[in-house]
Protein backbone atom coordinates (compact mmCIF):
# COMPACT_ATOMS: atom_id res chain seq x y z
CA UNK A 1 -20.18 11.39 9.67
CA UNK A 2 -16.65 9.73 9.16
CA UNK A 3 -16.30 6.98 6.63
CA UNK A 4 -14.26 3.64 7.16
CA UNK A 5 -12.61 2.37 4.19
CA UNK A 6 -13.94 -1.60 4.34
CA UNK A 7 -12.18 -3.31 1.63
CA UNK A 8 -9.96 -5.35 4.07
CA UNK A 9 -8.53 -4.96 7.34
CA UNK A 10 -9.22 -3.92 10.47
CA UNK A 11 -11.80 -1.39 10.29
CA UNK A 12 -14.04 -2.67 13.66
CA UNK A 13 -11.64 -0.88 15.61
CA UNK A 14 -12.07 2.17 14.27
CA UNK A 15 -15.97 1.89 14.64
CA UNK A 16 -15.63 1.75 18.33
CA UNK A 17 -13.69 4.27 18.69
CA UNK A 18 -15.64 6.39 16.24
CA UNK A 19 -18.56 5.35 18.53
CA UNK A 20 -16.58 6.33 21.45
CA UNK A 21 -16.10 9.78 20.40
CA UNK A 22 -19.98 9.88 19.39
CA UNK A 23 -19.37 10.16 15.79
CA UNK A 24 -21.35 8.84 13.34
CA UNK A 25 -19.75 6.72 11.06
CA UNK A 26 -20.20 5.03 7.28
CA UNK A 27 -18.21 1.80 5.93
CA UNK A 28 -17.33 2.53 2.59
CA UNK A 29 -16.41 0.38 -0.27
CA UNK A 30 -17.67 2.46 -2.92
CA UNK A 31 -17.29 5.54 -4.52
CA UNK A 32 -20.96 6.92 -3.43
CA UNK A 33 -20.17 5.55 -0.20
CA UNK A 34 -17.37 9.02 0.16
CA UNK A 35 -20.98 11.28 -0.46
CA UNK A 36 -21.99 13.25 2.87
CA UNK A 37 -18.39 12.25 4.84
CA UNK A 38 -16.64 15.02 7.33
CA UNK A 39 -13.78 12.51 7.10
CA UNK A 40 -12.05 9.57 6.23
CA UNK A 41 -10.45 6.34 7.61
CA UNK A 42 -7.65 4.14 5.42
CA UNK A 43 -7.27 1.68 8.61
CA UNK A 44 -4.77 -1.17 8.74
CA UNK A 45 -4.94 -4.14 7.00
CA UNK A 46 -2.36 -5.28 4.29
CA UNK A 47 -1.30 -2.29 2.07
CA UNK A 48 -1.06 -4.63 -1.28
CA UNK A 49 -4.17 -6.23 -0.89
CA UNK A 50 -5.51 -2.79 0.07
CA UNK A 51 -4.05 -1.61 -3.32
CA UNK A 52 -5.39 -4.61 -5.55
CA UNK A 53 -8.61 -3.85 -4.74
CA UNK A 54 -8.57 -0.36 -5.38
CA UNK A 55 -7.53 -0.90 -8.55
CA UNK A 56 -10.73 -2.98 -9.33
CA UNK A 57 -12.96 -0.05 -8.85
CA UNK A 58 -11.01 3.35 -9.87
CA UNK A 59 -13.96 5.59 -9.35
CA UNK A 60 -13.42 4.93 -5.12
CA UNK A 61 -9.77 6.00 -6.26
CA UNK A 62 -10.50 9.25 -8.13
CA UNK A 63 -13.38 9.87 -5.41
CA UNK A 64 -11.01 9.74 -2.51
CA UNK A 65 -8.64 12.17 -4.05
CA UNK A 66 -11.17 14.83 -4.38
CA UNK A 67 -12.86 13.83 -1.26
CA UNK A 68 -8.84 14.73 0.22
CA UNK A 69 -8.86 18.40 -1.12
CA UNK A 70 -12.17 19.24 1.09
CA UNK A 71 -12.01 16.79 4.21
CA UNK A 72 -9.69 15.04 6.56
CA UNK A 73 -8.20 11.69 5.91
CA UNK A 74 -6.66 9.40 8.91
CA UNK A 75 -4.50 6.25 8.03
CA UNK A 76 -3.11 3.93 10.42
CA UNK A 77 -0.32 1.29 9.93
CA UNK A 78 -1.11 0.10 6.01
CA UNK A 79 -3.32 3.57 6.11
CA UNK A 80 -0.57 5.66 5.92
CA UNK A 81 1.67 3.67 4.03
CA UNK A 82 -1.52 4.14 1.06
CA UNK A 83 -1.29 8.08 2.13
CA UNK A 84 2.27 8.64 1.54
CA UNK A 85 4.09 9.69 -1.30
CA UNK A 86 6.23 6.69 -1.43
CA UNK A 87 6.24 3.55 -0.33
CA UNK A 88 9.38 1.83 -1.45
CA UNK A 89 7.08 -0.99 -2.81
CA UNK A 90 6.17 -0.75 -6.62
CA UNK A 91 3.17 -2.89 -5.17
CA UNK A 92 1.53 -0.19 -3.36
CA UNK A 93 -0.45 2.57 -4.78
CA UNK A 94 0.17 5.83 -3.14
CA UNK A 95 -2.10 8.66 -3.16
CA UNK A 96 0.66 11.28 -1.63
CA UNK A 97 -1.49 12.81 0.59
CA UNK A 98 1.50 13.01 3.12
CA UNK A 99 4.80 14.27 2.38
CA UNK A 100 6.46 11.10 3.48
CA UNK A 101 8.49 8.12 2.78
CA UNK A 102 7.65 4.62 3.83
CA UNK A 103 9.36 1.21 5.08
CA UNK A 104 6.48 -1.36 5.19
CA UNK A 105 7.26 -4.12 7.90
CA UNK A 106 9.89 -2.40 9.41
CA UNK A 107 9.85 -3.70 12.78
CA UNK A 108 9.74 -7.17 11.69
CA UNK A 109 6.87 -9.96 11.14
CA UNK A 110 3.90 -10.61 13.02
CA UNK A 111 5.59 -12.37 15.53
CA UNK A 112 7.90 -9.28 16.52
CA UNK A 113 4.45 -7.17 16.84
CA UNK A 114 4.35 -5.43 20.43
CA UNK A 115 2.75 -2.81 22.77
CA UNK A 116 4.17 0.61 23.56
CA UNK A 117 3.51 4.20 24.87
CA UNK A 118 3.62 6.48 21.74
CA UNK A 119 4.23 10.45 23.12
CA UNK A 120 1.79 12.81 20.92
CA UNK A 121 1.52 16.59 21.22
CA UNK A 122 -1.81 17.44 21.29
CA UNK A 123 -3.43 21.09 22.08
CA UNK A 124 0.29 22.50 22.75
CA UNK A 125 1.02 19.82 25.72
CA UNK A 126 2.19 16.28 25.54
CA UNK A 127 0.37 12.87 26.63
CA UNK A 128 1.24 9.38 26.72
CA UNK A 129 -1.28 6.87 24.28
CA UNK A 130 -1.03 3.29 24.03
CA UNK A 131 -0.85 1.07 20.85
CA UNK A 132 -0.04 -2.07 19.44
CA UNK A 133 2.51 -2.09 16.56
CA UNK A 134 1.89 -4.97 14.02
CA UNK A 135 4.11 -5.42 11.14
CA UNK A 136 4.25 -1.76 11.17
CA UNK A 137 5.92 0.54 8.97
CA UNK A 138 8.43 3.38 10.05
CA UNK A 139 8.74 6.63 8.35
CA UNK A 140 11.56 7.26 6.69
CA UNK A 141 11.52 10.87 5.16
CA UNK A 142 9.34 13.40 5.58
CA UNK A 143 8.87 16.34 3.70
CA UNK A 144 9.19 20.04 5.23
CA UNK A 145 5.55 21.29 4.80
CA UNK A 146 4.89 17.95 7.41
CA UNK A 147 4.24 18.36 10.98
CA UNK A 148 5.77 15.56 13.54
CA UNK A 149 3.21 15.22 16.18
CA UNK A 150 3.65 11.30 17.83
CA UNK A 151 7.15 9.41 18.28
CA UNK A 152 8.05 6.48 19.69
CA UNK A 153 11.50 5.91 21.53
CA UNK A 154 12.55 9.18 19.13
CA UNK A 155 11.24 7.41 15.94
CA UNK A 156 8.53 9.28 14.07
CA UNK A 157 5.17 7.48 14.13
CA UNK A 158 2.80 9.68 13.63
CA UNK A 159 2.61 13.08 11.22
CA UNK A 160 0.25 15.50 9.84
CA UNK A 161 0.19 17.46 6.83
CA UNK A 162 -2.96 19.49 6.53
CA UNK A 163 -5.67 18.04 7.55
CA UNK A 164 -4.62 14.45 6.78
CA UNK A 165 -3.10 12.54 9.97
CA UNK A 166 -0.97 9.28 9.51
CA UNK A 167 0.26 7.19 12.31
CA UNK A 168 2.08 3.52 11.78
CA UNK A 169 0.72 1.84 14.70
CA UNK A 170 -2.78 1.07 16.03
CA UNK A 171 -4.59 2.71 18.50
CA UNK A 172 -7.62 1.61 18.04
CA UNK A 173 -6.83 -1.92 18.92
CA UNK A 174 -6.51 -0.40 22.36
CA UNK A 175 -9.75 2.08 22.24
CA UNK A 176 -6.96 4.79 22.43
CA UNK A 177 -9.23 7.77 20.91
CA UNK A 178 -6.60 10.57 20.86
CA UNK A 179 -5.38 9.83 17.15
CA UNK A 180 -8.78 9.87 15.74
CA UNK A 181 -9.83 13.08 18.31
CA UNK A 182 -6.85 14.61 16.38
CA UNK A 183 -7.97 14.09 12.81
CA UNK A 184 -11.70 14.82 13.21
CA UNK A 185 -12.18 17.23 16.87
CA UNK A 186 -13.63 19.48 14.50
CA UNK A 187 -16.95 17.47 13.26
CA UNK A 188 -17.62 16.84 16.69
């Protein structure tokens, strides 16, 4: 069963696509919510709102990090700006679980948001996937135990350290399903 953190944002999406890949799936919002989960979703949304209410309930906070040491955790756009190490916003909480360093809005406001082909290595070949970027973030830095497996026009989007996957667009919007058949092929 993979979770879907529901505190704000777009976490529909990720249902359908979870449905698409005939997972079962979980919305969580609280701590006991993380209970029984093969994995995790931190979906898009607005990464300081995100934060504020995570800091209203701590336990989902401290629940999530050990939930991270056992299972697989997927963020997308605002996801992975909450996964990284650093965020270059004093606003947003990080929980490091990716060796990387973040630009939030990087490509501009919502009015510069656009669709592109995103190249991702998956099972040692290379295929096209579609997303929508939306005040996305870029990666900045990224640490050496961090594997590069999506770009865009030779800019990092999407990375994996682990088992945790972070990407800084969204293909869910699009019912693109190789991200999320990435992170979680194995609880299928």
């Amino acid at each position: 069963m993979i979770g879907v953190l529901a505190l704000q944002g777009n976490f529909d999406a990720h249902l359908r696509v979870i449905k698409k890949l005939n997972l079962d799936y979980r919305l969580v919002k609280k701590s006991n919510d993380i209970d029984c989960l093969d994995g995790l979703i931190f979906p898009g949304g607005e990464s300081t709102t995100i934060t504020k209410l995570f800091k209203k309930d701590k336990s989902l906070i401290e629940g999530i990090k050990d939930f991270s040491n056992h299972k697989p955790i997927l963020g997308t756009c605002a996801g992975i700006i909450l996964m990284s190490k650093k965020a270059n916003d004093k606003r947003v909480y990080n929980f490091g679980f990716l060796d990387i360093s973040m630009e939030r809005n990087a490509y501009g406001r919502q009015i510069h948001s656009f669709e592109g082909k995103i190249s991702v290595n998956y099972l040692k070949s290379t295929k096209d996937a579609k997303a929508l970027f939306i005040r996305a973030p870029k990666i900045k830095e990224v640490g050496k135990d961090v594997e590069i497996f999506a770009t865009y026009k030779n800019e990092i989007v999407g990375v994996k350290q682990g088992m945790h996957v972070g990407i800084t667009c969204h293909p869910e919007l699009l019912n693109e399903t190789l991200i999320h058949d990435i992170c979680f092929r194995e609880h299928k």
